[in-house]
PDB file of N, CA and C in Angstrom:
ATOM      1  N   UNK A   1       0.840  -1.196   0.000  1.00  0.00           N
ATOM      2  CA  UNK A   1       0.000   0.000   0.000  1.00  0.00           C
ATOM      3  C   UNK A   1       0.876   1.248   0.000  1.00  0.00           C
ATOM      4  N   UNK A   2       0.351   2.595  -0.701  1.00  0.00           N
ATOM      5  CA  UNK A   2       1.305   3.939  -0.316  1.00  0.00           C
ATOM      6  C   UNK A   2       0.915   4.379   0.491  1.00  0.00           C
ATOM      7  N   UNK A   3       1.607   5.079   1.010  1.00  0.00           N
ATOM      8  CA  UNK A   3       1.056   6.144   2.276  1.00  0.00           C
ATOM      9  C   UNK A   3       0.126   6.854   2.287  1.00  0.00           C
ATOM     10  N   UNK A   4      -0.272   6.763   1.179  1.00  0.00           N
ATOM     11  CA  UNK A   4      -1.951   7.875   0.964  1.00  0.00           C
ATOM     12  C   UNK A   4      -2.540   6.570   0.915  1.00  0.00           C
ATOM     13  N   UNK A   5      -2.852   5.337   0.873  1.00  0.00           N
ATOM     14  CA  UNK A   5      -3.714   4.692   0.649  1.00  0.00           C
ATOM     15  C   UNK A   5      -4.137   4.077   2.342  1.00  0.00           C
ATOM     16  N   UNK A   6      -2.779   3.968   2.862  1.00  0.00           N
ATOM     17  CA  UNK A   6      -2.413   3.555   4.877  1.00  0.00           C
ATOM     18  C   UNK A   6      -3.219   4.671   5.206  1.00  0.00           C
ATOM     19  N   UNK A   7      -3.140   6.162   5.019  1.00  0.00           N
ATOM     20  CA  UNK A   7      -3.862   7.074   5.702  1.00  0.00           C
ATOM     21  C   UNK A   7      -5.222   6.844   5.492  1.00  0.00           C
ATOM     22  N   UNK A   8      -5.227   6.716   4.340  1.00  0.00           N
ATOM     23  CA  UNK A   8      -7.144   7.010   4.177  1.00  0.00           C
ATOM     24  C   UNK A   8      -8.082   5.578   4.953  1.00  0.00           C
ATOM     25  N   UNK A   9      -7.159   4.390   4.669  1.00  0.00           N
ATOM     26  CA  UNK A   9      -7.546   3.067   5.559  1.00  0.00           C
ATOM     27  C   UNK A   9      -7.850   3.844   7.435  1.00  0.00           C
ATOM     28  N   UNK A  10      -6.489   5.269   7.706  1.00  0.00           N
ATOM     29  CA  UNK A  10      -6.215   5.268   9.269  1.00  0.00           C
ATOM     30  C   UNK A  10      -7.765   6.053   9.283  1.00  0.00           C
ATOM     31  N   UNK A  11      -7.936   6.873   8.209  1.00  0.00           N
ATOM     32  CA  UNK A  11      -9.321   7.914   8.574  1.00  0.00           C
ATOM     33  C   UNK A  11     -10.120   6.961   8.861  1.00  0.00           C
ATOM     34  N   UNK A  12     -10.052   6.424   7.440  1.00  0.00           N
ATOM     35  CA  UNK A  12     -11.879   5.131   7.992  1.00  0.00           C
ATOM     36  C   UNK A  12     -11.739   4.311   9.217  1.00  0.00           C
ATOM     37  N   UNK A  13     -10.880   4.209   9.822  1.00  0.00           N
ATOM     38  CA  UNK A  13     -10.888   3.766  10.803  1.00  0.00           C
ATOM     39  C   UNK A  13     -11.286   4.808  12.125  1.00  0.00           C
ATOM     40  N   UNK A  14     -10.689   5.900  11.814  1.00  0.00           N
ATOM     41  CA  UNK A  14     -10.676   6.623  12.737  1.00  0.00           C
ATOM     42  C   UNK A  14     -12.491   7.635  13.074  1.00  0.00           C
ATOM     43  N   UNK A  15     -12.903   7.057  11.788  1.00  0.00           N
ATOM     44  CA  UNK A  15     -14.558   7.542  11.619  1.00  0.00           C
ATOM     45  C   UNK A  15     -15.215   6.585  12.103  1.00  0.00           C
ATOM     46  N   UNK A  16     -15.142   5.401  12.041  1.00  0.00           N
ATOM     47  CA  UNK A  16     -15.207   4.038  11.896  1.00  0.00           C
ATOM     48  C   UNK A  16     -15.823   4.451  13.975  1.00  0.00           C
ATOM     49  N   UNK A  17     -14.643   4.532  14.513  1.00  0.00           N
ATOM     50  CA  UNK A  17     -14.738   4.872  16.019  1.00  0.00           C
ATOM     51  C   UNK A  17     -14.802   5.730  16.640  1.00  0.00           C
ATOM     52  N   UNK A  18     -14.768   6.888  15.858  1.00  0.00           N
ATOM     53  CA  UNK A  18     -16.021   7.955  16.065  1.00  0.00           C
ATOM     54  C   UNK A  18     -17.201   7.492  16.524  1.00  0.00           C
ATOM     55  N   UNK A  19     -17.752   7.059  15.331  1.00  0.00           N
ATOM     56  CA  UNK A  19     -19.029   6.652  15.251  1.00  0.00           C
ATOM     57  C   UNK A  19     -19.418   5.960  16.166  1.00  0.00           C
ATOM     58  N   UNK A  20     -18.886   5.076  17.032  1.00  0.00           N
ATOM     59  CA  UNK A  20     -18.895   3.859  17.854  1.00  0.00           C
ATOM     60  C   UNK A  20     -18.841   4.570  19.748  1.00  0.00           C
ATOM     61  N   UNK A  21     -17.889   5.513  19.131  1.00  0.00           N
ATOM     62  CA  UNK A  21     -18.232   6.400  20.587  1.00  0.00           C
ATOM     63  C   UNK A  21     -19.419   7.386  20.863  1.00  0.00           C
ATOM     64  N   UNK A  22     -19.693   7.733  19.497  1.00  0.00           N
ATOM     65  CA  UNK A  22     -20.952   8.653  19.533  1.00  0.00           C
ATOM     66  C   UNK A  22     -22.346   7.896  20.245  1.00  0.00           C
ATOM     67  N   UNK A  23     -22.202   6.556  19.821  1.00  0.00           N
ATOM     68  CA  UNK A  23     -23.390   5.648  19.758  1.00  0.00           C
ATOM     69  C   UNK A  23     -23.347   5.343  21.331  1.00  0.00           C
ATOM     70  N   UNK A  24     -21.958   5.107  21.587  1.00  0.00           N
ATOM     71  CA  UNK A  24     -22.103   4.630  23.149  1.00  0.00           C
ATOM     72  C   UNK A  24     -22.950   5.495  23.922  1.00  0.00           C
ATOM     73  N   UNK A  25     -22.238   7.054  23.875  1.00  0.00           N
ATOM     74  CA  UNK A  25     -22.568   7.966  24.270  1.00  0.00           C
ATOM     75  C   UNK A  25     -24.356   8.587  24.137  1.00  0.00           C
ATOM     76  N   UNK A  26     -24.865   7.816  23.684  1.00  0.00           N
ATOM     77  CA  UNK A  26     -26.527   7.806  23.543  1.00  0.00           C
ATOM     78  C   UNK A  26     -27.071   6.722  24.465  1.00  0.00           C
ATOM     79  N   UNK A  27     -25.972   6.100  24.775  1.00  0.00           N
ATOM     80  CA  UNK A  27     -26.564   5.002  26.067  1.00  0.00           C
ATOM     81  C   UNK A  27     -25.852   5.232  27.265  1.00  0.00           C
ATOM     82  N   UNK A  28     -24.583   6.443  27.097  1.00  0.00           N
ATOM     83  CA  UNK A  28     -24.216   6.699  28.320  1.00  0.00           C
ATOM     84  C   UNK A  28     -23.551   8.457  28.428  1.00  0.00           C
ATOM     85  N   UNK A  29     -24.702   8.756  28.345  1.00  0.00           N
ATOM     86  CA  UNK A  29     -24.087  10.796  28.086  1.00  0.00           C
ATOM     87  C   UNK A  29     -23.275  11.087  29.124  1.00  0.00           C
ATOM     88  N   UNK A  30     -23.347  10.606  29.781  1.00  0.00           N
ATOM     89  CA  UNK A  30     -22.654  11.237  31.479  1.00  0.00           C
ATOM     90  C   UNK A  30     -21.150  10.792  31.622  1.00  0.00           C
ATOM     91  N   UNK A  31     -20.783   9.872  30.694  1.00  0.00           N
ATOM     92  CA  UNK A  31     -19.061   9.226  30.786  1.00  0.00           C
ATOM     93  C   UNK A  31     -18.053  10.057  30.180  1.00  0.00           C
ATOM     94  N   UNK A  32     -17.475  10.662  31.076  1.00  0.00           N
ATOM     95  CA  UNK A  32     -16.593  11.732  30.638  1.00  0.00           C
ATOM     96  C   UNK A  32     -15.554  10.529  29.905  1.00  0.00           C
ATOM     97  N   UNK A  33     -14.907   9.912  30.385  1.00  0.00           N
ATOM     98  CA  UNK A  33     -13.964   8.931  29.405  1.00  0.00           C
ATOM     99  C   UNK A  33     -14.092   8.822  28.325  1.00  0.00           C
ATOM    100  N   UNK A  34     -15.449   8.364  27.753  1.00  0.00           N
ATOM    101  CA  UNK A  34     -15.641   8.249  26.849  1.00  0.00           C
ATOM    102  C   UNK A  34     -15.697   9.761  26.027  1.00  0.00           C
ATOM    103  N   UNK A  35     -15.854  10.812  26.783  1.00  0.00           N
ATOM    104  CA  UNK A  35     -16.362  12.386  25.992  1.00  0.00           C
ATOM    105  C   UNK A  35     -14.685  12.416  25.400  1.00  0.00           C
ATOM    106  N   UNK A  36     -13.962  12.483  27.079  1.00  0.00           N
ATOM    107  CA  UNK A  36     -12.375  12.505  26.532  1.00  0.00           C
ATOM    108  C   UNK A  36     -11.819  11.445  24.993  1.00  0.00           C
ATOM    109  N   UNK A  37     -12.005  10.457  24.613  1.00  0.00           N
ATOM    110  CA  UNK A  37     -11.764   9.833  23.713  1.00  0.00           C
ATOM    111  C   UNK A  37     -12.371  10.474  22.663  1.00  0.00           C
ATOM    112  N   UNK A  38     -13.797  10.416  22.691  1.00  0.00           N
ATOM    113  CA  UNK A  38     -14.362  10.743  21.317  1.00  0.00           C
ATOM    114  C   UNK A  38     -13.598  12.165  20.816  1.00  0.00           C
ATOM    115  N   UNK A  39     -12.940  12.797  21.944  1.00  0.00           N
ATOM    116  CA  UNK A  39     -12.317  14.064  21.494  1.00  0.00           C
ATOM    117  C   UNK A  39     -11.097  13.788  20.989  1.00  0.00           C
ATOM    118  N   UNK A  40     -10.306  12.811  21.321  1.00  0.00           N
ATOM    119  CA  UNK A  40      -8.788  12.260  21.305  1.00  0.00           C
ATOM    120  C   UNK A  40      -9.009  12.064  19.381  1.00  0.00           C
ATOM    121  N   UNK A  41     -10.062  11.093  19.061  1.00  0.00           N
ATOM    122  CA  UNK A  41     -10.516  10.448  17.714  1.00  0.00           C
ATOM    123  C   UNK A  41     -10.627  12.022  17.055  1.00  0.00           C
ATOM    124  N   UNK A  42     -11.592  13.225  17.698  1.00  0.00           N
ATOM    125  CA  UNK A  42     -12.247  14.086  16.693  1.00  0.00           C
ATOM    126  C   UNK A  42     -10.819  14.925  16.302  1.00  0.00           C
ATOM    127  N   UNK A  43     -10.023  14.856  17.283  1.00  0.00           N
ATOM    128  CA  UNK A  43      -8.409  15.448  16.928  1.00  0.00           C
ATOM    129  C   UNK A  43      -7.424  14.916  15.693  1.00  0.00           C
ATOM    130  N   UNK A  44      -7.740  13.679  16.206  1.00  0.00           N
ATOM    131  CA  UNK A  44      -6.737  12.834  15.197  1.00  0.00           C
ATOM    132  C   UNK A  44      -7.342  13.014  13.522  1.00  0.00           C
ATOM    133  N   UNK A  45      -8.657  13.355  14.183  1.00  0.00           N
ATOM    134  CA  UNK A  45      -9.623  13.696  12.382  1.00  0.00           C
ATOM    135  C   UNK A  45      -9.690  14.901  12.103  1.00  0.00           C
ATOM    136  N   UNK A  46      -9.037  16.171  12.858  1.00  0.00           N
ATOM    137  CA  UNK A  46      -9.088  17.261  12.421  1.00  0.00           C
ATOM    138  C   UNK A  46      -9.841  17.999  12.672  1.00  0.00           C
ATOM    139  N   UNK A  47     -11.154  17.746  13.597  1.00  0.00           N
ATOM    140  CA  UNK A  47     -12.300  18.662  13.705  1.00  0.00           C
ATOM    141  C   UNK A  47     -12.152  19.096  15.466  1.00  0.00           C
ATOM    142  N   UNK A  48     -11.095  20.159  15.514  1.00  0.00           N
ATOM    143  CA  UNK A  48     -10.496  20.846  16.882  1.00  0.00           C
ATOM    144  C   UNK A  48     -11.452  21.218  17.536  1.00  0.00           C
ATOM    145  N   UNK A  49     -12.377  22.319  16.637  1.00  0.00           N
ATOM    146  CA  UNK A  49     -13.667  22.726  17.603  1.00  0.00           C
ATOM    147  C   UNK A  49     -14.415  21.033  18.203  1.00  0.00           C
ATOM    148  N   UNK A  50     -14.706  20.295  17.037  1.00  0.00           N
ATOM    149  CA  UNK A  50     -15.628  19.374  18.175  1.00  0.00           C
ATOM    150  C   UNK A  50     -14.721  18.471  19.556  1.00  0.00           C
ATOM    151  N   UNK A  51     -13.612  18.469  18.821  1.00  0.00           N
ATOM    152  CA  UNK A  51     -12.881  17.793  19.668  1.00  0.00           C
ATOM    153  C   UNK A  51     -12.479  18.987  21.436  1.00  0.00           C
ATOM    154  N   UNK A  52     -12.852  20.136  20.868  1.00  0.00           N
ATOM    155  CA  UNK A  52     -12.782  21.409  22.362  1.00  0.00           C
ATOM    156  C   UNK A  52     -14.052  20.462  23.165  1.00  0.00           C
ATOM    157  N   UNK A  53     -15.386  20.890  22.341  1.00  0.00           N
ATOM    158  CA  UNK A  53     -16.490  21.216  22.760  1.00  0.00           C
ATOM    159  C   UNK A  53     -16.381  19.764  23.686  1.00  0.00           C
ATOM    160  N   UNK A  54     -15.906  18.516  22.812  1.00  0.00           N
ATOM    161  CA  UNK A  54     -15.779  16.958  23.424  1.00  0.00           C
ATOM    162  C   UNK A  54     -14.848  17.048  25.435  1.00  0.00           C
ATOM    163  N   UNK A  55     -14.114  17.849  25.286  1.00  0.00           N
ATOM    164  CA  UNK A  55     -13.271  17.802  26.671  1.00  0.00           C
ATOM    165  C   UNK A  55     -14.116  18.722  27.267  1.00  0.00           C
ATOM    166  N   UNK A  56     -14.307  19.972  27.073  1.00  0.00           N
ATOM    167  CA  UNK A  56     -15.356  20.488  27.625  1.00  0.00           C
ATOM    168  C   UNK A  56     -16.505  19.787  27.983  1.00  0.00           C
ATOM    169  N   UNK A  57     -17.184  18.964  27.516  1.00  0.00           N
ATOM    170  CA  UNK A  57     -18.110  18.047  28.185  1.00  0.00           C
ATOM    171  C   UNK A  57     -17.964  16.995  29.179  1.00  0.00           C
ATOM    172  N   UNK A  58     -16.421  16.467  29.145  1.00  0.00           N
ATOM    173  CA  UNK A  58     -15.976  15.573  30.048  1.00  0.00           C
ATOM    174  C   UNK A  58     -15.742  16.657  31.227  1.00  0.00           C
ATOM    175  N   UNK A  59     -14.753  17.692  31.160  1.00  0.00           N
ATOM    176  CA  UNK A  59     -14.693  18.320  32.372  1.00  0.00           C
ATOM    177  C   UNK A  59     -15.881  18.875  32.944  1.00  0.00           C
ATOM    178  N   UNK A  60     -17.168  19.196  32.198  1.00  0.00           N
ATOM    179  CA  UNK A  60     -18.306  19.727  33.371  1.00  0.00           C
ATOM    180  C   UNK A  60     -18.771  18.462  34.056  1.00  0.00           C
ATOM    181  N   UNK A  61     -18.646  17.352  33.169  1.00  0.00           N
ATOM    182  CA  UNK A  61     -19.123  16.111  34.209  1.00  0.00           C
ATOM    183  C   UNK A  61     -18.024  15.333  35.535  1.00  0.00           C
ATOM    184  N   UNK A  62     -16.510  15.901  35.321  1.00  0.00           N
ATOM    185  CA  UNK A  62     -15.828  15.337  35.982  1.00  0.00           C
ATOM    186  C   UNK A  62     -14.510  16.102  35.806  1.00  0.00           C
ATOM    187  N   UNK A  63     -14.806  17.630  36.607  1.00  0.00           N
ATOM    188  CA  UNK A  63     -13.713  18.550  36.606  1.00  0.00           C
ATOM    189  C   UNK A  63     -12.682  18.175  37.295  1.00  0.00           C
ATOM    190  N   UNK A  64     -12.497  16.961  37.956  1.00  0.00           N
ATOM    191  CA  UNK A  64     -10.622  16.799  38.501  1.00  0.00           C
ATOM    192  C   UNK A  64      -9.830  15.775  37.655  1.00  0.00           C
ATOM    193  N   UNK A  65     -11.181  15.250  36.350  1.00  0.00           N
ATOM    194  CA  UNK A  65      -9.989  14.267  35.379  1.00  0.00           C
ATOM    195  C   UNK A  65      -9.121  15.040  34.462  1.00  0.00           C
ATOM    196  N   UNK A  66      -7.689  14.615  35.006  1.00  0.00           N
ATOM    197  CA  UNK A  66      -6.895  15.205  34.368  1.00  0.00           C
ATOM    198  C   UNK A  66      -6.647  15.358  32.704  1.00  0.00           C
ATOM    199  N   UNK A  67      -6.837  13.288  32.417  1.00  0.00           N
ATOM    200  CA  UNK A  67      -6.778  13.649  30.901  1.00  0.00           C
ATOM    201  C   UNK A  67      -7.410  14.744  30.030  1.00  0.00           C
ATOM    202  N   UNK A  68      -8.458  14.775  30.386  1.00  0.00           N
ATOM    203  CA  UNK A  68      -9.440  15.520  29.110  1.00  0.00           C
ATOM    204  C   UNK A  68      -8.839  17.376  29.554  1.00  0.00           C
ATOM    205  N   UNK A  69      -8.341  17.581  30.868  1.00  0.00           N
ATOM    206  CA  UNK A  69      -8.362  19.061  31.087  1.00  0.00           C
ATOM    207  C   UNK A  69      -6.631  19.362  30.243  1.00  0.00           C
ATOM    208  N   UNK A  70      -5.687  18.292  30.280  1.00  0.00           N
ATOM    209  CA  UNK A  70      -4.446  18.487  29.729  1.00  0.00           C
ATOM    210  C   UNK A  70      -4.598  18.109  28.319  1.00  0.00           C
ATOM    211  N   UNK A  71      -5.173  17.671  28.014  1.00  0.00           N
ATOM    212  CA  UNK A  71      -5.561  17.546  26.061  1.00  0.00           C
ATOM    213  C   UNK A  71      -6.159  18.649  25.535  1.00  0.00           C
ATOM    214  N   UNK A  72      -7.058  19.347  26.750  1.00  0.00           N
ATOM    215  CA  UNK A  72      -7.745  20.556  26.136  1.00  0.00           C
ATOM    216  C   UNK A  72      -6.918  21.745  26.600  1.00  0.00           C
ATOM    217  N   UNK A  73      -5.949  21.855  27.318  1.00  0.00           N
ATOM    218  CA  UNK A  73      -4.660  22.948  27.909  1.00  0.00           C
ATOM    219  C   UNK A  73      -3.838  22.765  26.364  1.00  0.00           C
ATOM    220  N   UNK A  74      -3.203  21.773  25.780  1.00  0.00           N
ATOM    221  CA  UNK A  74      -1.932  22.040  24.743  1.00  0.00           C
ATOM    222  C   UNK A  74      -3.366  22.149  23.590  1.00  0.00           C
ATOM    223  N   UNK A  75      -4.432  21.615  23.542  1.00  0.00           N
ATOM    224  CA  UNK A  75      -5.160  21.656  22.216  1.00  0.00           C
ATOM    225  C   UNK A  75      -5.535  23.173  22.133  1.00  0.00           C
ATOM    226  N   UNK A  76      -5.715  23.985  23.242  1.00  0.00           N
ATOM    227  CA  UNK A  76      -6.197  25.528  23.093  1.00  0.00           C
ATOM    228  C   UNK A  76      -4.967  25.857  22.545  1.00  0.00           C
ATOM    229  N   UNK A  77      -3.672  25.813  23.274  1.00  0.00           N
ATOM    230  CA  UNK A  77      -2.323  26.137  23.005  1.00  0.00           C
ATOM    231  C   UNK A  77      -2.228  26.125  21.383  1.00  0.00           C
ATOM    232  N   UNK A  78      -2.177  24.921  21.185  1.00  0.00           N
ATOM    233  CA  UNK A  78      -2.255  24.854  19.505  1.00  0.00           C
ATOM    234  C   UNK A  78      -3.502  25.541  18.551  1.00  0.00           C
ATOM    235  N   UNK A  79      -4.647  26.488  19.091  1.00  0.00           N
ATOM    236  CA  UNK A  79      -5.170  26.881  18.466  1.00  0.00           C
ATOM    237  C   UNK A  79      -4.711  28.452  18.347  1.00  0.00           C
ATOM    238  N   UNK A  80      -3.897  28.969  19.584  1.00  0.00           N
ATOM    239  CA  UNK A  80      -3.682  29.677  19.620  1.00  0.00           C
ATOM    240  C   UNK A  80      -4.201  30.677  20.781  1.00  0.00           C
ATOM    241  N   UNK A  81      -4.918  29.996  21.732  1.00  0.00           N
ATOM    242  CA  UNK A  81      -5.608  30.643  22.614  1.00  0.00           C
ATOM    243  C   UNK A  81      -5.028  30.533  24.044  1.00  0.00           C
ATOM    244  N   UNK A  82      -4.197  31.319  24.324  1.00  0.00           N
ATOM    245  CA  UNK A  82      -3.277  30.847  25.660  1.00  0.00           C
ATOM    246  C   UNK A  82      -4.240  31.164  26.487  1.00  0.00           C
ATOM    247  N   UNK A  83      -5.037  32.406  26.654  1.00  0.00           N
ATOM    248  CA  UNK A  83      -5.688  32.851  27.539  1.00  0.00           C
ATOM    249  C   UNK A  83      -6.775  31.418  28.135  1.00  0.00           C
ATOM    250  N   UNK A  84      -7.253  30.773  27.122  1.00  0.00           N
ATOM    251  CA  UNK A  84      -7.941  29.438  27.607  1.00  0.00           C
ATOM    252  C   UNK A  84      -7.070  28.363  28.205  1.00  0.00           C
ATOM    253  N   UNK A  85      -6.407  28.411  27.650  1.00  0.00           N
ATOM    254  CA  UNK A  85      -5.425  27.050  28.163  1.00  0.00           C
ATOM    255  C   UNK A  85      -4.720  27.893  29.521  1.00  0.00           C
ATOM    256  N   UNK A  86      -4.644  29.039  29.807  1.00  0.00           N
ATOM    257  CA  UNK A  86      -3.803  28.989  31.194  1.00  0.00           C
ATOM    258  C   UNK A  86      -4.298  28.669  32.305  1.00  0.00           C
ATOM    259  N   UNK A  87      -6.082  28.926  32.535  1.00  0.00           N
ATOM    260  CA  UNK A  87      -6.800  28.274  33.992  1.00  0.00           C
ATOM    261  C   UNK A  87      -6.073  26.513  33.969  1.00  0.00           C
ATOM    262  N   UNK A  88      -6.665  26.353  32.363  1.00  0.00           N
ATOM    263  CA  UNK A  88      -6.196  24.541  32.998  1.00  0.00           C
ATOM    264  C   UNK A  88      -5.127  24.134  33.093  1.00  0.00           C
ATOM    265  N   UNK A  89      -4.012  24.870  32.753  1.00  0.00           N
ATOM    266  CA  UNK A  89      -2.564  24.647  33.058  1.00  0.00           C
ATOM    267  C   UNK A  89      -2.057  24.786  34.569  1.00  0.00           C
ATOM    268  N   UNK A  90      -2.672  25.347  35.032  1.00  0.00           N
ATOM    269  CA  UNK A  90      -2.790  25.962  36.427  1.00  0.00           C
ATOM    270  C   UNK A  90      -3.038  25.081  37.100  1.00  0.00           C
ATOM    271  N   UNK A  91      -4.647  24.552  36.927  1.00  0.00           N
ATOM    272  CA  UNK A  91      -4.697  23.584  37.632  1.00  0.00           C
ATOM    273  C   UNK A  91      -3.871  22.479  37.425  1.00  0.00           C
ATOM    274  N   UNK A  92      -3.302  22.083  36.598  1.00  0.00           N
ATOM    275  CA  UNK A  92      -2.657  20.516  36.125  1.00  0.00           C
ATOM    276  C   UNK A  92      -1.318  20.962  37.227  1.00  0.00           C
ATOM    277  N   UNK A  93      -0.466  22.408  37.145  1.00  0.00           N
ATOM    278  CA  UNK A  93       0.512  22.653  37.769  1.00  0.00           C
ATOM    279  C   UNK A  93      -0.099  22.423  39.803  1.00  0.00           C
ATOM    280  N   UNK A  94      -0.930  22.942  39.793  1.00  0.00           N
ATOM    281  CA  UNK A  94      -1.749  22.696  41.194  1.00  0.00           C
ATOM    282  C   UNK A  94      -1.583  21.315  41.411  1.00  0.00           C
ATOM    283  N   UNK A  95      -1.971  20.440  40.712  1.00  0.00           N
ATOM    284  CA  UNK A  95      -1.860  19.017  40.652  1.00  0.00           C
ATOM    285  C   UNK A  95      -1.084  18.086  40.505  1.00  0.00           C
ATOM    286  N   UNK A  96       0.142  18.548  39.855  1.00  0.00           N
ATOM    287  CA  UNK A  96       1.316  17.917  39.397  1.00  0.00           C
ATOM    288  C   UNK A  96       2.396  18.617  39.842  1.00  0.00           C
ATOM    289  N   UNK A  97       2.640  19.596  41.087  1.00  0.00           N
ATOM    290  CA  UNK A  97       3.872  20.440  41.219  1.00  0.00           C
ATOM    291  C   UNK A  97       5.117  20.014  40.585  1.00  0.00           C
ATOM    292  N   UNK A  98       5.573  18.801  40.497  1.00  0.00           N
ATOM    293  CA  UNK A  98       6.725  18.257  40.059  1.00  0.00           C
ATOM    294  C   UNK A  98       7.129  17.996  38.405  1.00  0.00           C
ATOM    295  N   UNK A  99       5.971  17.787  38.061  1.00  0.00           N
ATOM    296  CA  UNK A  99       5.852  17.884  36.456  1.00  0.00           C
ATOM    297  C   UNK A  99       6.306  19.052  35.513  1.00  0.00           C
ATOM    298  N   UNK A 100       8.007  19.110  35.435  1.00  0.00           N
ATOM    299  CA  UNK A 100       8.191  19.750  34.657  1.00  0.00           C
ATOM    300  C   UNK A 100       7.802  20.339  32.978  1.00  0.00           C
ATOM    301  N   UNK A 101       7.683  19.777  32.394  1.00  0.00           N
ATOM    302  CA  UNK A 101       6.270  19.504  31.508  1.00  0.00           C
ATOM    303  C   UNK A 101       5.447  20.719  31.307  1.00  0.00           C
ATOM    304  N   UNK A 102       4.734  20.379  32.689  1.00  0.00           N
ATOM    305  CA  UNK A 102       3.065  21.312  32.529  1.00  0.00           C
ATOM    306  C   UNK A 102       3.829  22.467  33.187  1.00  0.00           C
ATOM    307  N   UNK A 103       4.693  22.373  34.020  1.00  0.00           N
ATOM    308  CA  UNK A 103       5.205  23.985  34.399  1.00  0.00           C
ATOM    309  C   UNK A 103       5.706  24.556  33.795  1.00  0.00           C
ATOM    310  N   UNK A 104       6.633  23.989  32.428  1.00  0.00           N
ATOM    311  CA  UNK A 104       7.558  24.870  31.208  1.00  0.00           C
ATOM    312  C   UNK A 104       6.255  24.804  30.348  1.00  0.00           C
ATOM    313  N   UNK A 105       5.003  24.580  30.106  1.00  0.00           N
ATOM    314  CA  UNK A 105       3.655  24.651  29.219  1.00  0.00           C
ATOM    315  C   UNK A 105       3.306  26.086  30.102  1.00  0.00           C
ATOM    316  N   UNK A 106       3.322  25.765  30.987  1.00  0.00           N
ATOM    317  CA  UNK A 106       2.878  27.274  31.868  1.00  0.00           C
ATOM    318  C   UNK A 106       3.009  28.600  31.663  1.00  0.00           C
ATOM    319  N   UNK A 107       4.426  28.432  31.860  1.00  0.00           N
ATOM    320  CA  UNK A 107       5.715  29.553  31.588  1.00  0.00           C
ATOM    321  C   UNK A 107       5.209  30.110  30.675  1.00  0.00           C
ATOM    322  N   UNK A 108       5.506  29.081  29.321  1.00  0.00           N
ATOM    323  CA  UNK A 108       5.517  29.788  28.108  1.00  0.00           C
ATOM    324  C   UNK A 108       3.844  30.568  27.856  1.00  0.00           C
ATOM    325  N   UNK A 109       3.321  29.860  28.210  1.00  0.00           N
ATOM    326  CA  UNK A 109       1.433  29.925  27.997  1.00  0.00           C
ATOM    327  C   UNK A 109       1.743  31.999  28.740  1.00  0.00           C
ATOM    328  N   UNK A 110       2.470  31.908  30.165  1.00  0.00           N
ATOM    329  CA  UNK A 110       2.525  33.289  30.471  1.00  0.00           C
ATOM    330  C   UNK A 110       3.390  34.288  29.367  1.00  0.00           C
ATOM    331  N   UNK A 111       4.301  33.659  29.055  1.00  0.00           N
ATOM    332  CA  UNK A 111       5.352  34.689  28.457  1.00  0.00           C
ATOM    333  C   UNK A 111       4.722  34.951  27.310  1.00  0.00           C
ATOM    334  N   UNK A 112       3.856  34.326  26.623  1.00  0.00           N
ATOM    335  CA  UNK A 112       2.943  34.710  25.683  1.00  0.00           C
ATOM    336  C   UNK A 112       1.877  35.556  25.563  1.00  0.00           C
ATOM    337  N   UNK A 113       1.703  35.346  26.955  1.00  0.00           N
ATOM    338  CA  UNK A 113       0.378  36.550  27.249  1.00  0.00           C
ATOM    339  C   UNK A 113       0.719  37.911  27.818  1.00  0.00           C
ATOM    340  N   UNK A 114       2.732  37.832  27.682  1.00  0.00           N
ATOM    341  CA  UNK A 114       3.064  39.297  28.339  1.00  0.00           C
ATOM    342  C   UNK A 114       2.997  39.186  30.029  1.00  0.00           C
ATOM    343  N   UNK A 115       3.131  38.078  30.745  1.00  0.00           N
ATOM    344  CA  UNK A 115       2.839  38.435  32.344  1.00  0.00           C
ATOM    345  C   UNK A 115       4.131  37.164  32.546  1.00  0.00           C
TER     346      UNK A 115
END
């Protein structure tokens, strides 16, 4: 196979389980895990806003899981929106003092915003 033919197999796959999380999620709206994934999939497919709106739904149902609040801290980052990503960087640094990582994500998230 070429590499354009491996990718387009990775999309359909990656729609493939989309779809499969969407469906769960009609028999279980309230599972942030699952919100966090279906966002992990809507990333890997390119659609950033749904994949925001996806962690945003896991964190109102379960604001101390870390995954979905640090996927949606570097995913704002990469949109360009430090001002969003610095509450949840904050907290992850609140949470992780030792995690150099989320504290040099921090830094920079400030030195970007001028403070």
């Amino acid at each position: 196979k070429t590499a354009y033919e491996i990718r387009l197999s990775l999309v359909g796959s990656e729609m493939c389980i989309r779809d499969r999380y969407e469906r769960a999620l009609q028999l279980r709206p309230d599972d942030a895990g699952m919100h966090n994934n279906l966002a992990n999939v809507l990333t890997e497919l390119g659609d950033l806003p749904g994949a925001v709106s996806r962690y945003e739904k896991a964190l109102a149902l379960a604001p101390d899981f870390v995954d979905p609040r640090r996927n949606l801290a570097l995913l704002l980052l990469h949109l360009g929106r430090p001002n969003a990503a610095e509450p949840h960087l904050e907290f992850l640094v609140r949470r992780f003092p030792s995690d150099p990582a989320i504290a040099q994500a921090l830094q920079e998230t400030r030195a970007a915003l001028g403070r």
